[in-house]
N, C-alpha and C. Protein backbone atom coordinates (compact mmCIF):
# COMPACT_ATOMS: atom_id res chain seq x y z
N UNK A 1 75.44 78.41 129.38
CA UNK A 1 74.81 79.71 129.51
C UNK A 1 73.67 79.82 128.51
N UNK A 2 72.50 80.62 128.89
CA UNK A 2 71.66 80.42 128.38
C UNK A 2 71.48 81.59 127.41
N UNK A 3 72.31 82.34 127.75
CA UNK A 3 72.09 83.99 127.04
C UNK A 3 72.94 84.24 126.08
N UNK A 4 74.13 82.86 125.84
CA UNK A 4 74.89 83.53 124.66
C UNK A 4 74.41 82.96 123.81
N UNK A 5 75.20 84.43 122.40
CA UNK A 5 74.70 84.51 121.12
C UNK A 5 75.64 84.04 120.17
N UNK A 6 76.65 84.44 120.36
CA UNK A 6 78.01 84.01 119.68
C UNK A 6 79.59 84.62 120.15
N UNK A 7 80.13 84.69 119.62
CA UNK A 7 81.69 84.91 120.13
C UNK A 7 81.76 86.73 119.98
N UNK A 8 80.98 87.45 118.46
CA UNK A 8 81.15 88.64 118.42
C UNK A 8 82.52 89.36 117.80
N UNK A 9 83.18 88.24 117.26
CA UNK A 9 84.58 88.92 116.56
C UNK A 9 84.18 89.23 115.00
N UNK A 10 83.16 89.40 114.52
CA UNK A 10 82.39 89.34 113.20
C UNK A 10 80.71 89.33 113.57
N UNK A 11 80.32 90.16 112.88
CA UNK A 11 78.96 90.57 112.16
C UNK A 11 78.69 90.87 111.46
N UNK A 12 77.47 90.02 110.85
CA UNK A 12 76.21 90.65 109.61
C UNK A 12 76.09 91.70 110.24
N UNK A 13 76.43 92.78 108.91
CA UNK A 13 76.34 94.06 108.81
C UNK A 13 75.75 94.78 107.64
N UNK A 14 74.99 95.34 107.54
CA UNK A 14 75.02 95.90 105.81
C UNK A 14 75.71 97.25 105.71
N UNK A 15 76.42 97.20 104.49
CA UNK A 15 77.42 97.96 104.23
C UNK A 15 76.68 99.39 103.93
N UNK A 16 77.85 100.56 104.72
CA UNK A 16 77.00 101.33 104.18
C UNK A 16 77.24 102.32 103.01
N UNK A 17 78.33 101.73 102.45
CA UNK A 17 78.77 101.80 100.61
C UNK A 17 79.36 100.42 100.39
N UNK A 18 79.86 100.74 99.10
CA UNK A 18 80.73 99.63 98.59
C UNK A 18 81.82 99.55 99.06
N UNK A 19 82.18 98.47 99.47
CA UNK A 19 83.76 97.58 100.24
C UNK A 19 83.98 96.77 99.56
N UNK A 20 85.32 96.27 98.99
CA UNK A 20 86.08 95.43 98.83
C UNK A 20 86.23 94.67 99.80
N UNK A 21 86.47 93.27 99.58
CA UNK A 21 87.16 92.36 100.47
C UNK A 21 88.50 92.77 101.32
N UNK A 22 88.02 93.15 102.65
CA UNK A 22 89.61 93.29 103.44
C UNK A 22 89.57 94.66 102.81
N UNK A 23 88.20 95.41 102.92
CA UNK A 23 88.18 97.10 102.89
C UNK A 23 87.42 97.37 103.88
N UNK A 24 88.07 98.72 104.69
CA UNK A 24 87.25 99.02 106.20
C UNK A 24 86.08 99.98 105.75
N UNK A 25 85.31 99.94 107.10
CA UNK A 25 84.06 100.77 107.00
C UNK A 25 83.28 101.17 108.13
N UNK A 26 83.22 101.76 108.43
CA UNK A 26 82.39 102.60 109.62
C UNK A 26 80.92 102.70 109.38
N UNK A 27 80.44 102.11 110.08
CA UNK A 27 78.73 101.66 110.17
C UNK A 27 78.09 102.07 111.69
N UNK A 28 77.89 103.31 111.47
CA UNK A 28 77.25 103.93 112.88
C UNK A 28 78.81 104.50 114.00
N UNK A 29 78.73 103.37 114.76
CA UNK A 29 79.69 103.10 115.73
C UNK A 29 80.84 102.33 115.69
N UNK A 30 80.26 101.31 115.14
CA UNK A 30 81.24 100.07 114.56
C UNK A 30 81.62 100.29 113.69
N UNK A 31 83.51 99.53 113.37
CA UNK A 31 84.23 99.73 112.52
C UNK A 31 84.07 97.79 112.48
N UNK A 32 84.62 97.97 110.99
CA UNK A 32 84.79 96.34 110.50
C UNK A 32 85.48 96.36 109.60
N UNK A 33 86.18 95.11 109.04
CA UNK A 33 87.06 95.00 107.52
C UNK A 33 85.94 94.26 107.16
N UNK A 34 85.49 94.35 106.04
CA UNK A 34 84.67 93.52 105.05
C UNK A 34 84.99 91.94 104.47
N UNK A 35 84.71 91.03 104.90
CA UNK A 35 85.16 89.66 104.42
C UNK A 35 84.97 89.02 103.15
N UNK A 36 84.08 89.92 102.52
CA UNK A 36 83.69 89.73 100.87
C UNK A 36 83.69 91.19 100.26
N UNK A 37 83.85 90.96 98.95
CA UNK A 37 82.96 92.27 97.80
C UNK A 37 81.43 92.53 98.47
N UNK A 38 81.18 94.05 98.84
CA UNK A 38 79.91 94.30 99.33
C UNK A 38 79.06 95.19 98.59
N UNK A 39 78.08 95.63 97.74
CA UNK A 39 77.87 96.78 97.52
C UNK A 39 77.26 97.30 98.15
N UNK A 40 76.87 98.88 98.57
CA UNK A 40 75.94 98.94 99.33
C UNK A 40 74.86 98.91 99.41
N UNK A 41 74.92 98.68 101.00
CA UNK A 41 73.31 98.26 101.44
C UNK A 41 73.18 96.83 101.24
N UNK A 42 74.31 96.21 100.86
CA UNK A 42 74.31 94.80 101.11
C UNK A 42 74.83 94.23 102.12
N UNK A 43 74.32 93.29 103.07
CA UNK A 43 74.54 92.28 104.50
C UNK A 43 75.77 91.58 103.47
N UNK A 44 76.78 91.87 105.23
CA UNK A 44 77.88 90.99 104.69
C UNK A 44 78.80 90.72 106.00
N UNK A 45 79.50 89.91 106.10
CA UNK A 45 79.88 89.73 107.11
C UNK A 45 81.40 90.71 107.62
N UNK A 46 81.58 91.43 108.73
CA UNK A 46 82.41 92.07 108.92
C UNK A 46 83.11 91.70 110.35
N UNK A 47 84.61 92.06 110.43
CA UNK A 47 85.60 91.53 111.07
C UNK A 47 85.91 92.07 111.74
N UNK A 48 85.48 92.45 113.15
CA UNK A 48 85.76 93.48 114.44
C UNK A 48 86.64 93.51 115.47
N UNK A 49 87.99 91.60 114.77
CA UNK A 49 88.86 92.36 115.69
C UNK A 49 89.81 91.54 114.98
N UNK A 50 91.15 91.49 115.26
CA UNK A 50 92.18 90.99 114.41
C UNK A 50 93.18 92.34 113.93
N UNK A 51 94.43 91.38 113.14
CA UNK A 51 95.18 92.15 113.01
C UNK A 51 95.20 92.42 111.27
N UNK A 52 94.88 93.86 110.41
CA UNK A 52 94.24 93.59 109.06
C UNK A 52 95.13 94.76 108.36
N UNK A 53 95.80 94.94 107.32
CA UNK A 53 96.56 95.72 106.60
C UNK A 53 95.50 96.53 106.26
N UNK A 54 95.76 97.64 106.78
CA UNK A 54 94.63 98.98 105.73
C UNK A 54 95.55 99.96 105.35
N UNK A 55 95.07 100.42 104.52
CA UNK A 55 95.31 101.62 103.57
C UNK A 55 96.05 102.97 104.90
N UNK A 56 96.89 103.48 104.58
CA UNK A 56 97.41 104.31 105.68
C UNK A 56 97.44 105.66 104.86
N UNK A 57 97.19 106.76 105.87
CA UNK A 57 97.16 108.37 105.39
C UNK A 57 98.36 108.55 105.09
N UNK A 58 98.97 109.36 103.86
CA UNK A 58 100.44 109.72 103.89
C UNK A 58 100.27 110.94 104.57
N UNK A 59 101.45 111.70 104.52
CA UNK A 59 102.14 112.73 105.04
C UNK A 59 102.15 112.60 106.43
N UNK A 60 102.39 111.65 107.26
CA UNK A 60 102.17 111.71 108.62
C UNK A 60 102.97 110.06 109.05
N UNK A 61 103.73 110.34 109.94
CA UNK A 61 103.86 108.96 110.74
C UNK A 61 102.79 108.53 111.37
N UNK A 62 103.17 106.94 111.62
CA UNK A 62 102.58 106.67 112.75
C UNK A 62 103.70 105.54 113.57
N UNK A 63 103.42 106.00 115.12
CA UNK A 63 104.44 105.25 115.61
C UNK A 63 103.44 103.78 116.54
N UNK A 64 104.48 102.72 116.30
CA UNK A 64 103.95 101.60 116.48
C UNK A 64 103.49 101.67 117.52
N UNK A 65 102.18 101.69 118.20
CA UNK A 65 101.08 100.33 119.50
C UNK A 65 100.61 102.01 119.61
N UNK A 66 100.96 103.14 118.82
CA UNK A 66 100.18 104.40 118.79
C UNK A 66 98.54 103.94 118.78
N UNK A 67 97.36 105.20 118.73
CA UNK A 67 96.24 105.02 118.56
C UNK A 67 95.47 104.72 116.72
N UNK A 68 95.12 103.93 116.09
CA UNK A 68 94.96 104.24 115.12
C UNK A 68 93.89 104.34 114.71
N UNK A 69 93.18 105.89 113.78
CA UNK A 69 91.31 106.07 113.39
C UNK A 69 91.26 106.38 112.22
N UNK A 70 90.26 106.00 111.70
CA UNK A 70 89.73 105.56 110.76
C UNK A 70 89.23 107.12 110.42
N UNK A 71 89.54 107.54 109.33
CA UNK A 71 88.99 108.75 108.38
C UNK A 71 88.33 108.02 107.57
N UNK A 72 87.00 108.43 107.65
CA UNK A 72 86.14 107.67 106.61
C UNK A 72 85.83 108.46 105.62
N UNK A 73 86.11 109.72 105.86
CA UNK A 73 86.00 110.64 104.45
C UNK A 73 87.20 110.16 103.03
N UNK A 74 88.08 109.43 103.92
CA UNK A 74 89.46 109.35 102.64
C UNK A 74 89.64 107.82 102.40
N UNK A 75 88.92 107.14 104.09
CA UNK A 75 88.72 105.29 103.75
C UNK A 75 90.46 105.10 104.28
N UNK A 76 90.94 105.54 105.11
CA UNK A 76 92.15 105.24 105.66
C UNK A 76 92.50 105.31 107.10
N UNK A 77 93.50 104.85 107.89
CA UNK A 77 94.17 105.12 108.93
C UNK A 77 94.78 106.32 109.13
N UNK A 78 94.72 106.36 110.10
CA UNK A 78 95.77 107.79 110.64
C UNK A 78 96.17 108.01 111.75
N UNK A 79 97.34 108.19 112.06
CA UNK A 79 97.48 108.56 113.89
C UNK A 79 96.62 109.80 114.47
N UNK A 80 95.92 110.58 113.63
CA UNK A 80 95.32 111.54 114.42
C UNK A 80 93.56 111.62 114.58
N UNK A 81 93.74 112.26 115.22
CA UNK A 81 92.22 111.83 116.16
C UNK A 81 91.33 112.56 115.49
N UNK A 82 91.78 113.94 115.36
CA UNK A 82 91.12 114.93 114.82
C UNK A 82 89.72 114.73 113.88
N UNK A 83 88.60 114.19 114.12
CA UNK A 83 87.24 113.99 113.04
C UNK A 83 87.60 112.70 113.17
N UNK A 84 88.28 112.02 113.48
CA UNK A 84 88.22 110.41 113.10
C UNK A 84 87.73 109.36 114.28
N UNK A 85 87.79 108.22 113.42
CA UNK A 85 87.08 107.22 114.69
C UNK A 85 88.59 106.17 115.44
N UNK A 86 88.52 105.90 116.93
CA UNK A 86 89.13 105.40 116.56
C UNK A 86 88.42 103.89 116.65
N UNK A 87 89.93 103.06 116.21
CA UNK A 87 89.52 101.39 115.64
C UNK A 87 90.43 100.62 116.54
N UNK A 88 91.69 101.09 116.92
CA UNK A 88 92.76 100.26 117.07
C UNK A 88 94.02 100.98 117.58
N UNK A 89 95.18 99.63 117.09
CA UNK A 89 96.64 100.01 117.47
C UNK A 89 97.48 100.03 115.88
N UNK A 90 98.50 100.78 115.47
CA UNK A 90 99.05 100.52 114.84
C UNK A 90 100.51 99.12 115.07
N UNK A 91 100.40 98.32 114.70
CA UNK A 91 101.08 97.25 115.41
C UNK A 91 102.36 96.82 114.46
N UNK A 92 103.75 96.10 114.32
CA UNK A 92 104.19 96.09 113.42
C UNK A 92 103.81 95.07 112.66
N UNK A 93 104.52 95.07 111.08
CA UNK A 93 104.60 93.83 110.11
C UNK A 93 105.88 93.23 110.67
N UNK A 94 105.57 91.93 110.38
CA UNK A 94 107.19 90.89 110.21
C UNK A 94 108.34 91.89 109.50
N UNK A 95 108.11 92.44 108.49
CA UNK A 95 109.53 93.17 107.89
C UNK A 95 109.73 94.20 108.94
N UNK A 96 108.97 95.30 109.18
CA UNK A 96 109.42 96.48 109.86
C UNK A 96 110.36 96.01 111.51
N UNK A 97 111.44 96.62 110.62
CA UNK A 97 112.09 96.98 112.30
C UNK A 97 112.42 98.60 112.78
N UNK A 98 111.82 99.18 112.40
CA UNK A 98 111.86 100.77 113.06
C UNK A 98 110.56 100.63 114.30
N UNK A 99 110.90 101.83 114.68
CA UNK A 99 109.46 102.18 115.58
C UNK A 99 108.39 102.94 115.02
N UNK A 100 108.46 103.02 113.49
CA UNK A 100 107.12 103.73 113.29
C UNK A 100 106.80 103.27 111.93
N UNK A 101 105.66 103.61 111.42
CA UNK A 101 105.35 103.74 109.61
C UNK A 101 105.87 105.27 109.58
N UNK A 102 106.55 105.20 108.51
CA UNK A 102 107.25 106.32 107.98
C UNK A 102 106.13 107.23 107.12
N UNK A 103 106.24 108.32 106.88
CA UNK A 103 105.27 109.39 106.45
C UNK A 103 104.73 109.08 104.87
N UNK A 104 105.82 108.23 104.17
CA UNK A 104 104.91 108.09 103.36
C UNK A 104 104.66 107.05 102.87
N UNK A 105 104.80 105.67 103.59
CA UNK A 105 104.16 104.46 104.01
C UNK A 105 102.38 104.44 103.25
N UNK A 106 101.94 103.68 102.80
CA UNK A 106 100.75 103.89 102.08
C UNK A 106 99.49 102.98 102.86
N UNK A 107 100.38 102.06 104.04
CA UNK A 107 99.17 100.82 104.16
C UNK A 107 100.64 100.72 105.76
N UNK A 108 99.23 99.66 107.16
CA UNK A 108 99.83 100.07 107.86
C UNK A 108 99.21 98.77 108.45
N UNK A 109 99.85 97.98 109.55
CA UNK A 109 99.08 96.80 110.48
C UNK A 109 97.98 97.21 111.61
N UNK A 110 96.94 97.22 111.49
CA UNK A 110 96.12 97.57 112.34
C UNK A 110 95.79 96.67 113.20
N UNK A 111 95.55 96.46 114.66
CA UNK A 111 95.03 95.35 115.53
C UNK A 111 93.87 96.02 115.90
N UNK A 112 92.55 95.85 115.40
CA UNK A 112 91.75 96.47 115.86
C UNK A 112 90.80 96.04 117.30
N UNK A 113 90.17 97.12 117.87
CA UNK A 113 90.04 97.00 119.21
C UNK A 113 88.86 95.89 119.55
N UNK A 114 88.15 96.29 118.47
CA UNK A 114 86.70 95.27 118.46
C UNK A 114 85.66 95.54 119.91
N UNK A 115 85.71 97.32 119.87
CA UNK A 115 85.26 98.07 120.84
C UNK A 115 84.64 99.42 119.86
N UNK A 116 83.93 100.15 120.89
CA UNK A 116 82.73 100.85 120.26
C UNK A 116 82.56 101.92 121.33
């Protein structure tokens, strides 16, 4: 094929604050985990689909293959939609055997959609 560019599970992106390595970020439309230390306004490469531990909202469940969005005001997950973007599924870890992250769970398995 003459028209492809690449696979698209990662892009040069420039950040649009500072990210940590394996810290999410919302850039327009697109969500990504950061694959290095970024500061902003620095090109860096970001990770648009996979399965990536982020930071989870307390006071709230979330129940597993639920919807999961990104509050970028707080830099976390959340099952609710309300102002947020979404990214993904909440999916389980190897340890969890319940059906949900419990309310005050701090960090959560995300499979993100690598959709826009």
């Amino acid at each position: 094929m003459k028209n492809y560019v690449q696979e698209g599970d990662s892009l040069p992106i420039f950040a649009p604050y500072a990210v940590s390595s394996g810290g999410g970020a919302l850039i327009g439309s697109v969500f990504g985990v950061a694959a290095t230390d970024l500061a902003s306004g620095e090109e860096g490469t970001f990770h648009l689909e996979g399965v990536f531990v982020l930071p989870k909202a307390t006071g709230a469940a979330a129940s597993l293959y639920a919807k999961a969005y990104w509050n970028d005001t707080s830099k976390n997950v959340t099952a609710s939609a309300s102002g947020n973007t979404l990214i993904g599924v909440f999916v389980p870890a190897a340890s969890i055997q319940t059906a949900a992250y419990a309310s005050g769970d701090t960090s959560a398995h995300v499979r993100l959609n690598g959709t826009f």
